[in-house]
C-alpha atoms as a PDB file:
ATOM      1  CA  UNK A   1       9.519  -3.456  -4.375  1.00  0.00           C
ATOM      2  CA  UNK A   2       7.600  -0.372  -5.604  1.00  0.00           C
ATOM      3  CA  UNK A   3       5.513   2.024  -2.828  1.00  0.00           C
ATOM      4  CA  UNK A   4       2.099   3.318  -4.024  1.00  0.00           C
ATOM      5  CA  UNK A   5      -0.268   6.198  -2.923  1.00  0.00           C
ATOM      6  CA  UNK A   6      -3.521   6.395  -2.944  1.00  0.00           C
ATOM      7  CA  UNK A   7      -4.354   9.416  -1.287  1.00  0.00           C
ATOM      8  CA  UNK A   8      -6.430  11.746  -3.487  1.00  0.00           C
ATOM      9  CA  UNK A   9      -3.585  14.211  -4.312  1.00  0.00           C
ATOM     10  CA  UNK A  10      -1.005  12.218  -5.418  1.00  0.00           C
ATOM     11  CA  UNK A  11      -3.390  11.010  -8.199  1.00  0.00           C
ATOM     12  CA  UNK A  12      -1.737  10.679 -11.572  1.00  0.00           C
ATOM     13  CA  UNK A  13      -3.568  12.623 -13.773  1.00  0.00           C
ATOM     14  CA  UNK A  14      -2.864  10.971 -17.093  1.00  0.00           C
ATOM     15  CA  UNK A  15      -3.996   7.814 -15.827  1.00  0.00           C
ATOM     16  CA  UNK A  16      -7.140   8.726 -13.352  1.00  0.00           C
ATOM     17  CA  UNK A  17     -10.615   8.064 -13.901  1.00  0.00           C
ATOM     18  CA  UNK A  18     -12.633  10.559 -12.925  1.00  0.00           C
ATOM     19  CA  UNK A  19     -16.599  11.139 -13.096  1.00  0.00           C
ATOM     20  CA  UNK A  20     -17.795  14.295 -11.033  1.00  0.00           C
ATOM     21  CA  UNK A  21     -16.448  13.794  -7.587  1.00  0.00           C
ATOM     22  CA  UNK A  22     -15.518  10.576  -7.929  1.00  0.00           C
ATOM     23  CA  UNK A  23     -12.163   8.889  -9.096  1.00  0.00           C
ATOM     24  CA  UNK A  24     -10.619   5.952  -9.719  1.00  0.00           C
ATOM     25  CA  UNK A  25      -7.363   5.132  -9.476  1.00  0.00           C
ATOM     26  CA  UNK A  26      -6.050   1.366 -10.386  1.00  0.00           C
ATOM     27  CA  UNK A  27      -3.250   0.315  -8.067  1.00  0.00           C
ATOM     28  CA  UNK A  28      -2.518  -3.489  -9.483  1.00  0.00           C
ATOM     29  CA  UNK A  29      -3.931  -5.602 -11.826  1.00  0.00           C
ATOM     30  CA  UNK A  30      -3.391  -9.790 -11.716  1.00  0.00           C
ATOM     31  CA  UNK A  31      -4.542 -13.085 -12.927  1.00  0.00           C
ATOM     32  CA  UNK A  32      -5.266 -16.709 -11.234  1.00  0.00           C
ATOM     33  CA  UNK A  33      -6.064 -17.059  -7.154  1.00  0.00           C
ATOM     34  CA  UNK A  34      -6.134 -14.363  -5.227  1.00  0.00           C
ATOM     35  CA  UNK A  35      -6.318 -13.655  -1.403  1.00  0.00           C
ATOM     36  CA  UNK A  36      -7.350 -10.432   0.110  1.00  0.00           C
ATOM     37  CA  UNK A  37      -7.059 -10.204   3.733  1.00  0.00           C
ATOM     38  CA  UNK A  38      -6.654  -7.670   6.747  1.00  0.00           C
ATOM     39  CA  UNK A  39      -4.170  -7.346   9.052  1.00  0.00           C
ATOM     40  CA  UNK A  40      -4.868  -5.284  12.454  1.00  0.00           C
ATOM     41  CA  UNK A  41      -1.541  -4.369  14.014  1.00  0.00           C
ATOM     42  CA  UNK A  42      -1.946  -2.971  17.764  1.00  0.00           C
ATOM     43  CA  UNK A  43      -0.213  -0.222  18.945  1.00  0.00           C
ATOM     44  CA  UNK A  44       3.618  -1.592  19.327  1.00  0.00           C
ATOM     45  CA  UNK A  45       2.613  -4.791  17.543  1.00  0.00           C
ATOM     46  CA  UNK A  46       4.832  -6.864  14.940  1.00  0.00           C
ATOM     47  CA  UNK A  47       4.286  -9.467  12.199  1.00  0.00           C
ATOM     48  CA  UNK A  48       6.860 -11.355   9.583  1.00  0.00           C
ATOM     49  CA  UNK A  49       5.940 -11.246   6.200  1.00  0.00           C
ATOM     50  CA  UNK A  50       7.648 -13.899   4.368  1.00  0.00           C
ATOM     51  CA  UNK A  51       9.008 -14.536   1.415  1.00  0.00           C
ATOM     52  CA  UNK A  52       6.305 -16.241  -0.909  1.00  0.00           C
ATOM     53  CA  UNK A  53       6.233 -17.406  -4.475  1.00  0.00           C
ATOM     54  CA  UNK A  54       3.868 -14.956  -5.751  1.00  0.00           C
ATOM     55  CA  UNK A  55       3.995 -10.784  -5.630  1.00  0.00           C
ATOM     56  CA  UNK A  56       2.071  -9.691  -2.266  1.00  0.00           C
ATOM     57  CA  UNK A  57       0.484  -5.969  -2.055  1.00  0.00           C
ATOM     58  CA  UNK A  58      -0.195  -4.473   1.160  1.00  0.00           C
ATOM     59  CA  UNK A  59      -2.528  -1.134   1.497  1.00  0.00           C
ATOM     60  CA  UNK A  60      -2.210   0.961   4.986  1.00  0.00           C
ATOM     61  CA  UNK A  61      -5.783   2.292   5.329  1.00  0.00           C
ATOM     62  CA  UNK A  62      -5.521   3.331   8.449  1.00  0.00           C
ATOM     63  CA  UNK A  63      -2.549   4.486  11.075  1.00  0.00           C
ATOM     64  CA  UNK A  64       1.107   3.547  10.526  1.00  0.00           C
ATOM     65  CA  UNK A  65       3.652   1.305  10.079  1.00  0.00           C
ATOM     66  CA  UNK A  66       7.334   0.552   9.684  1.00  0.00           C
ATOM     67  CA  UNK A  67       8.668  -2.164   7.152  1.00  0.00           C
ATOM     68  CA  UNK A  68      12.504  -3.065   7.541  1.00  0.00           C
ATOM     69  CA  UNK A  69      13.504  -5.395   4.855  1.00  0.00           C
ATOM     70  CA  UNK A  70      16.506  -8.625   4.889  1.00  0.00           C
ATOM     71  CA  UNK A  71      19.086  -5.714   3.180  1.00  0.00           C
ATOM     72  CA  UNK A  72      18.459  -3.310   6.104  1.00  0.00           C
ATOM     73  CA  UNK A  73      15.987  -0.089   4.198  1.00  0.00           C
ATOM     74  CA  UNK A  74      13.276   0.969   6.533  1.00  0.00           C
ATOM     75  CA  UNK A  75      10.669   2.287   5.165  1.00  0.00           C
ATOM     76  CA  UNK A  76       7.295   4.016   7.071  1.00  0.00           C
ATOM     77  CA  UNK A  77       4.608   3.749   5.424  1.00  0.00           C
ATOM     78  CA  UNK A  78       0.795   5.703   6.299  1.00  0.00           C
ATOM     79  CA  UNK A  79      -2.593   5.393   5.701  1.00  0.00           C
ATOM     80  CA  UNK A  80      -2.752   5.807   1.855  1.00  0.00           C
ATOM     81  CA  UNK A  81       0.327   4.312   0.955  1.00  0.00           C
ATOM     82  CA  UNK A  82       1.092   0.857  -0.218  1.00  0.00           C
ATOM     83  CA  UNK A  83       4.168  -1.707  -0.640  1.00  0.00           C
ATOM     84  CA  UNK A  84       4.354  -3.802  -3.962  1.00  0.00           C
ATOM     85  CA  UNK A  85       6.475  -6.666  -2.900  1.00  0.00           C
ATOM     86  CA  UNK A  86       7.758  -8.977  -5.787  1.00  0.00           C
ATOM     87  CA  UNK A  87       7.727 -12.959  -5.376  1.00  0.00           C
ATOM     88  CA  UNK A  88      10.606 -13.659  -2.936  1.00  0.00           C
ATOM     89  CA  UNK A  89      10.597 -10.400  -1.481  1.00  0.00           C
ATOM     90  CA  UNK A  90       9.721 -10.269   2.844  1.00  0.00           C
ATOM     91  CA  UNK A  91       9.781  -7.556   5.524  1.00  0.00           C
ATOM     92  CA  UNK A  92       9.008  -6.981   9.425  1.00  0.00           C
ATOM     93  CA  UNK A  93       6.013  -4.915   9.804  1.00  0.00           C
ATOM     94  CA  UNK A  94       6.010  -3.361  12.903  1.00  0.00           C
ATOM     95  CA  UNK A  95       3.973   0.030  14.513  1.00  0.00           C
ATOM     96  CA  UNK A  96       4.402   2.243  17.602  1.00  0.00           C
ATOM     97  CA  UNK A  97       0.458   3.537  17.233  1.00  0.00           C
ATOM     98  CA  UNK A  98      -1.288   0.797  15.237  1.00  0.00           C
ATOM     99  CA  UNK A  99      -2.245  -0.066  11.650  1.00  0.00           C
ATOM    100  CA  UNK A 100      -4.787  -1.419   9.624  1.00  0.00           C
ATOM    101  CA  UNK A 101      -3.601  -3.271   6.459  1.00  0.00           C
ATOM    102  CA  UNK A 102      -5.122  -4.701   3.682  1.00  0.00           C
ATOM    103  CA  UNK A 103      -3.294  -7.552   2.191  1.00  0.00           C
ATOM    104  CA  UNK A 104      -3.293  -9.081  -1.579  1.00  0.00           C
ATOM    105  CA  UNK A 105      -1.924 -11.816  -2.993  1.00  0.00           C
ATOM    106  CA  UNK A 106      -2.448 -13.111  -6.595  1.00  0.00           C
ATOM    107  CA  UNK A 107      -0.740 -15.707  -8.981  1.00  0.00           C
ATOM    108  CA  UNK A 108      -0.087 -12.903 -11.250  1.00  0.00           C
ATOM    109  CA  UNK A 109      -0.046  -9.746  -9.744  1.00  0.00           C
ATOM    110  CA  UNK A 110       1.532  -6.361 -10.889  1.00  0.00           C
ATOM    111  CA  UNK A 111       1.516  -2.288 -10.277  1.00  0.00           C
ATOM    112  CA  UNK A 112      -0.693  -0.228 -11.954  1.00  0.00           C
ATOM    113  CA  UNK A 113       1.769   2.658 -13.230  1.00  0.00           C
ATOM    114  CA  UNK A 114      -0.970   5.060 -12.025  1.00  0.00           C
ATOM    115  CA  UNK A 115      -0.201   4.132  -8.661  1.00  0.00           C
ATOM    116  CA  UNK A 116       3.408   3.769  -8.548  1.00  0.00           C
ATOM    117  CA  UNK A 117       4.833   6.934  -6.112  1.00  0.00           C
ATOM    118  CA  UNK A 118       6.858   9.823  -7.794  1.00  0.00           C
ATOM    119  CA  UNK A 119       7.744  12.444  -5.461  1.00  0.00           C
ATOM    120  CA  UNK A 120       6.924  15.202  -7.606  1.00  0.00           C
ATOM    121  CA  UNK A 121       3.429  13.448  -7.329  1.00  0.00           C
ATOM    122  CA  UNK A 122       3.463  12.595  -3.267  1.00  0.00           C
ATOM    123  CA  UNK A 123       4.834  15.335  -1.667  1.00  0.00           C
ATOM    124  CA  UNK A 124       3.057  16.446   1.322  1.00  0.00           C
ATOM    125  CA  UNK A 125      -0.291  14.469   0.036  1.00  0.00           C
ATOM    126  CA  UNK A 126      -2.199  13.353   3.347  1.00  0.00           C
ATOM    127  CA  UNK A 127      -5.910  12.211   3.498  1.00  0.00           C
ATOM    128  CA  UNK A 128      -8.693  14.715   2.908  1.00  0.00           C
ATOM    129  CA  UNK A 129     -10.713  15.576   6.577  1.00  0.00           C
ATOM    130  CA  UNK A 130     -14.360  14.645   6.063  1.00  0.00           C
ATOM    131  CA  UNK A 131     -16.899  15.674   8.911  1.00  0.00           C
ATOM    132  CA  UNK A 132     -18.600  12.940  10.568  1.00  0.00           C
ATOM    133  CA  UNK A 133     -22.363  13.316  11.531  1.00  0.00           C
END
């Protein structure tokens, strides 16, 4: 399992794309079917995700979660972080306050090294505040 971020600090700067205010940041790349859905977790909701025979990507874009996995790590991901989950690999998703997650599943599907998390990279990095009109 790897853990992404795509917030806008944690950017990797070797590997970014960047024209004027605008960058772009590959988190996977894949081949064959794909799926891309959405799960809404409520506040104090739960879901399995099993095992499956393909690698499954999951993208918080909004609130938080926790993942426990079989071997007993918990892990609590926010909005702007992701979990790369290899074929086989499942966890309980659970959150206290709610989540939106964006799920992807592909025959072939792998991290982009961009996106991978280092912490030299991640620390502290939160979303930017944009004003609303």
């Amino acid at each position: 399992m790897d853990i992404l971020h795509f917030t806008p600090g944690s950017l990797d700067p070797d590997n970014v794309r960047r024209h004027g205010t605008v960058a772009h940041m590959p988190l996977a790349s894949g081949q064959g079917e794909l799926e891309l859905s959405c799960l809404h977790l409520s506040p104090g909701g739960h879901i399995a995700v099993p095992p499956v025979q393909h690698a499954q990507l999951l993208l918080i874009v909004n609130g938080r979660a926790e993942a426990t996995f079989p071997n007993g790590m918990r892990l609590n991901p926010s909005a702007g972080m992701g979990l790369f989950m290899q074929a086989g690999e499942g966890c309980q998703l659970a959150s206290a306050t709610g989540a939106v997650i964006l799920t992807i599943e592909a025959d072939q599907l792998g991290p982009d090294p961009c996106g991978i998390s280092h912490p030299e990279r991640v620390m502290g990095q939160r979303w930017p505040s944009f004003e609303s009109k």
